[in-house]
C-alpha atoms as a PDB file:
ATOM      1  CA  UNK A   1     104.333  85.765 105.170  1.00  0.00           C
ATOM      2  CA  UNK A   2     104.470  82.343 103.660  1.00  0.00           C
ATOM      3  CA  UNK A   3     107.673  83.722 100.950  1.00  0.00           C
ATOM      4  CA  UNK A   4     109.735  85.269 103.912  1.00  0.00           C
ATOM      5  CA  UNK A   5     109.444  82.219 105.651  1.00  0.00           C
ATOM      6  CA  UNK A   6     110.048  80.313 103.029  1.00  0.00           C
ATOM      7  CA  UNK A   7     113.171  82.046 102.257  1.00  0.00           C
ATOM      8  CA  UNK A   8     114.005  81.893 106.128  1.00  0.00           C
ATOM      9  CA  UNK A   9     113.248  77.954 105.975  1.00  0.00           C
ATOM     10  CA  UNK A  10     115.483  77.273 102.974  1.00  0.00           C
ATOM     11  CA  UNK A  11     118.808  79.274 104.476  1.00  0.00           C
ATOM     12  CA  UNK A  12     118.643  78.317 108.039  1.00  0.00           C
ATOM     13  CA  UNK A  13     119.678  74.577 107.788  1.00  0.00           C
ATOM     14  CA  UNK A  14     122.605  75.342 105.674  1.00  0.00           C
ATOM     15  CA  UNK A  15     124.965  76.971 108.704  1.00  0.00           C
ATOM     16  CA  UNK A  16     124.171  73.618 110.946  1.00  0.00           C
ATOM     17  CA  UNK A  17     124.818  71.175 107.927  1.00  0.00           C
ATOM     18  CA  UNK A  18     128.060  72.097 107.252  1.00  0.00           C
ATOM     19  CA  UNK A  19     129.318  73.699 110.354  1.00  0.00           C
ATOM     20  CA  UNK A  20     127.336  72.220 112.627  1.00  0.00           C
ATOM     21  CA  UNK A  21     129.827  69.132 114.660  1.00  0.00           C
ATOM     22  CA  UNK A  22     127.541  66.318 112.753  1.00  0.00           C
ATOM     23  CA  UNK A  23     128.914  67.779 109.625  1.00  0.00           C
ATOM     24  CA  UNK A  24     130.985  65.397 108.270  1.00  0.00           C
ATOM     25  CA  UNK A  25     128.333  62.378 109.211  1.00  0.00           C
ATOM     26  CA  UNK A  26     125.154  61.473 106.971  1.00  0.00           C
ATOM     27  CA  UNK A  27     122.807  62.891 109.532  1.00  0.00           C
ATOM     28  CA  UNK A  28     124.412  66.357 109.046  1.00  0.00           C
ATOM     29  CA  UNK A  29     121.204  67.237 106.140  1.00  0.00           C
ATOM     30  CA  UNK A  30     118.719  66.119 108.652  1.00  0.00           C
ATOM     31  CA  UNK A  31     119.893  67.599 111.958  1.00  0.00           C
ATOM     32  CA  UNK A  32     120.164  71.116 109.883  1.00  0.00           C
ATOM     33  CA  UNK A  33     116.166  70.769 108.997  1.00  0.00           C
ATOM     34  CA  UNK A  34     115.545  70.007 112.683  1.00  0.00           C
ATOM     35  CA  UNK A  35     117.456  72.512 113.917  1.00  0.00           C
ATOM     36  CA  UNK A  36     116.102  74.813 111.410  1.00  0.00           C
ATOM     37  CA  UNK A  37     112.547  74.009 112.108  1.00  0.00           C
ATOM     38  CA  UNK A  38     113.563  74.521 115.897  1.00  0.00           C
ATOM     39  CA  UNK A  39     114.751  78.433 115.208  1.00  0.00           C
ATOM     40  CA  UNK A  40     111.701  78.384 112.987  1.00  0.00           C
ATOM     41  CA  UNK A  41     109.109  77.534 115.811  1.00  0.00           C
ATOM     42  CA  UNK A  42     110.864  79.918 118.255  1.00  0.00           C
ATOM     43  CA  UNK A  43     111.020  82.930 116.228  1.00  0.00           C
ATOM     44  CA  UNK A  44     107.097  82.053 115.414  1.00  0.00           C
ATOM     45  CA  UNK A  45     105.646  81.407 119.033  1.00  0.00           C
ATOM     46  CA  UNK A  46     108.136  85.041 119.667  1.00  0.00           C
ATOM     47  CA  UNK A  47     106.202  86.765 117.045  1.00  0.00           C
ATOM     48  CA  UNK A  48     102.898  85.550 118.544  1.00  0.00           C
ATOM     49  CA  UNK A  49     103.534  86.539 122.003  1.00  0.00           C
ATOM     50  CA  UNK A  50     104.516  90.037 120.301  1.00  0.00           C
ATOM     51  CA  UNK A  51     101.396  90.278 118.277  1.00  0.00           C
ATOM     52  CA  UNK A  52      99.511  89.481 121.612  1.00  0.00           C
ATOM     53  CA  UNK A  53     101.135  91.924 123.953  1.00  0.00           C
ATOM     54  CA  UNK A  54     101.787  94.699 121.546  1.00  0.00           C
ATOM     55  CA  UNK A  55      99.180  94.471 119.235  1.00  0.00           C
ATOM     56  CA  UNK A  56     100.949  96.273 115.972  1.00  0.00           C
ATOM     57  CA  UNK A  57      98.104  97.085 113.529  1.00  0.00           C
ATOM     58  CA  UNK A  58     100.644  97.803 111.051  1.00  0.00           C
ATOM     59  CA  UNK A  59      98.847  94.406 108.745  1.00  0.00           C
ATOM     60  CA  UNK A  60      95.524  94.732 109.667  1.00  0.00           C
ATOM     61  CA  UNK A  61      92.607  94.999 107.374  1.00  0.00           C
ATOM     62  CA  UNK A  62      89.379  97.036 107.978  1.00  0.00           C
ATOM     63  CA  UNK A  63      86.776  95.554 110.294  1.00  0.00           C
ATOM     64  CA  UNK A  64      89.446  93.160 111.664  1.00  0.00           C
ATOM     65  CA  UNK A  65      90.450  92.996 115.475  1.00  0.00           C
ATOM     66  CA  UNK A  66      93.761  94.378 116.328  1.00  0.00           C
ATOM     67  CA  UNK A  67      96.820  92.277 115.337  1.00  0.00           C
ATOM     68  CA  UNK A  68      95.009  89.780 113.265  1.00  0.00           C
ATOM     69  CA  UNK A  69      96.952  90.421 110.318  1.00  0.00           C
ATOM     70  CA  UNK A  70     100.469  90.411 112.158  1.00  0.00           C
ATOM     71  CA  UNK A  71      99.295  87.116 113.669  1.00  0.00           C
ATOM     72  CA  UNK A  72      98.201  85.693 110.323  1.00  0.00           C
ATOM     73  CA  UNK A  73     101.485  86.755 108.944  1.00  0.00           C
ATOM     74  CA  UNK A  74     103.113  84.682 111.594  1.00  0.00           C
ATOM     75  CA  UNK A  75     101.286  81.900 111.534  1.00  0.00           C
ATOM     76  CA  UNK A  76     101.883  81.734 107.259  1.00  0.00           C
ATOM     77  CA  UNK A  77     105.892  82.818 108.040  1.00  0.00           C
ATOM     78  CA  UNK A  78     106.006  79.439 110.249  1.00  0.00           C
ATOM     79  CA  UNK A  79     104.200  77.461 107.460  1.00  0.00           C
ATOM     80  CA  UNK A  80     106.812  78.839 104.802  1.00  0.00           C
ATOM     81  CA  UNK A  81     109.851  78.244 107.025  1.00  0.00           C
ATOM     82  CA  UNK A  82     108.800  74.666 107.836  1.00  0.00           C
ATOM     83  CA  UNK A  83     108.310  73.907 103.950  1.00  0.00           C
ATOM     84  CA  UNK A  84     111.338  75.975 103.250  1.00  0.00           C
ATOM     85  CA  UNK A  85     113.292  73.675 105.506  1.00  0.00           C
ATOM     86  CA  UNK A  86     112.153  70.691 104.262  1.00  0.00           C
ATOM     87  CA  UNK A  87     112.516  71.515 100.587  1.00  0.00           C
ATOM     88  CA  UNK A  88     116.284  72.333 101.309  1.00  0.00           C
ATOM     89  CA  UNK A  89     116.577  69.141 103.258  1.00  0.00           C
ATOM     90  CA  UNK A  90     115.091  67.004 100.237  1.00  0.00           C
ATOM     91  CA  UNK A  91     117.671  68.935  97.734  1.00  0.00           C
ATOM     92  CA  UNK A  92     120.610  68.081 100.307  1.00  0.00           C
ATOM     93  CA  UNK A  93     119.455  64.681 101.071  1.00  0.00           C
ATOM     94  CA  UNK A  94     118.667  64.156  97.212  1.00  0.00           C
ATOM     95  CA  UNK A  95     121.805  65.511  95.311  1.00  0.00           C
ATOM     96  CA  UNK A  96     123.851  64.305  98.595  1.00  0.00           C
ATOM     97  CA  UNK A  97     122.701  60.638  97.456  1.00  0.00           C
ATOM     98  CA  UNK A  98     123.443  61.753  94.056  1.00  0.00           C
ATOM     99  CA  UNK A  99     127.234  62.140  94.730  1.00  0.00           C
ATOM    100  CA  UNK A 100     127.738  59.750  96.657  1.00  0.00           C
ATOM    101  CA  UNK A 101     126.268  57.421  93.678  1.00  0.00           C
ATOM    102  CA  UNK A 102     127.835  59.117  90.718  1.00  0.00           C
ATOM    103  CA  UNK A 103     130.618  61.383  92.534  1.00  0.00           C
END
């Protein structure tokens, strides 16, 4: 859980930095990671309402209750995304201080 959301994390900010209408401002990198963390925490408290309801069993280890392992899965895929998203806003916010330096 923790790669796919880090690999969900690290791509989400990029469409809100530069398309997003603060994209030509030098707030764009960090409204991308909160928006990113925003899709992030609704996609994970949507996966945990699914895991309640439904119960899939599809992750589940032997001896455990149903839909433990789906939940853990969630609760690791919001961990990644959030670190995800903040690695990709410390590259943008890095390098983009890097240009504006050296470019």
């Amino acid at each position: 859980g923790i790669e796919i959301g880090m690999a969900h994390g690290y791509f989400l900010i990029g469409p809100f930095v530069s398309l997003g209408p603060l994209r030509a401002t030098p707030e764009a990198a960090t409204v991308g990671l909160l928006c990113g963390c925003a899709i992030i925490g609704i996609v994970s408290v949507g996966g945990l309402i699914f895991g309640t309801t439904i119960k899939p069993t599809r992750f589940d280890r032997e001896g455990d209750k149903p839909a433990a392992g789906f939940i853990e899965m969630i609760n690791w895929h919001a961990v990644g995304g959030l670190g995800g998203a903040g690695f990709a806003h410390a590259l943008l916010t890095l390098f983009g201080s890097l240009h504006a330096t050296f470019g």
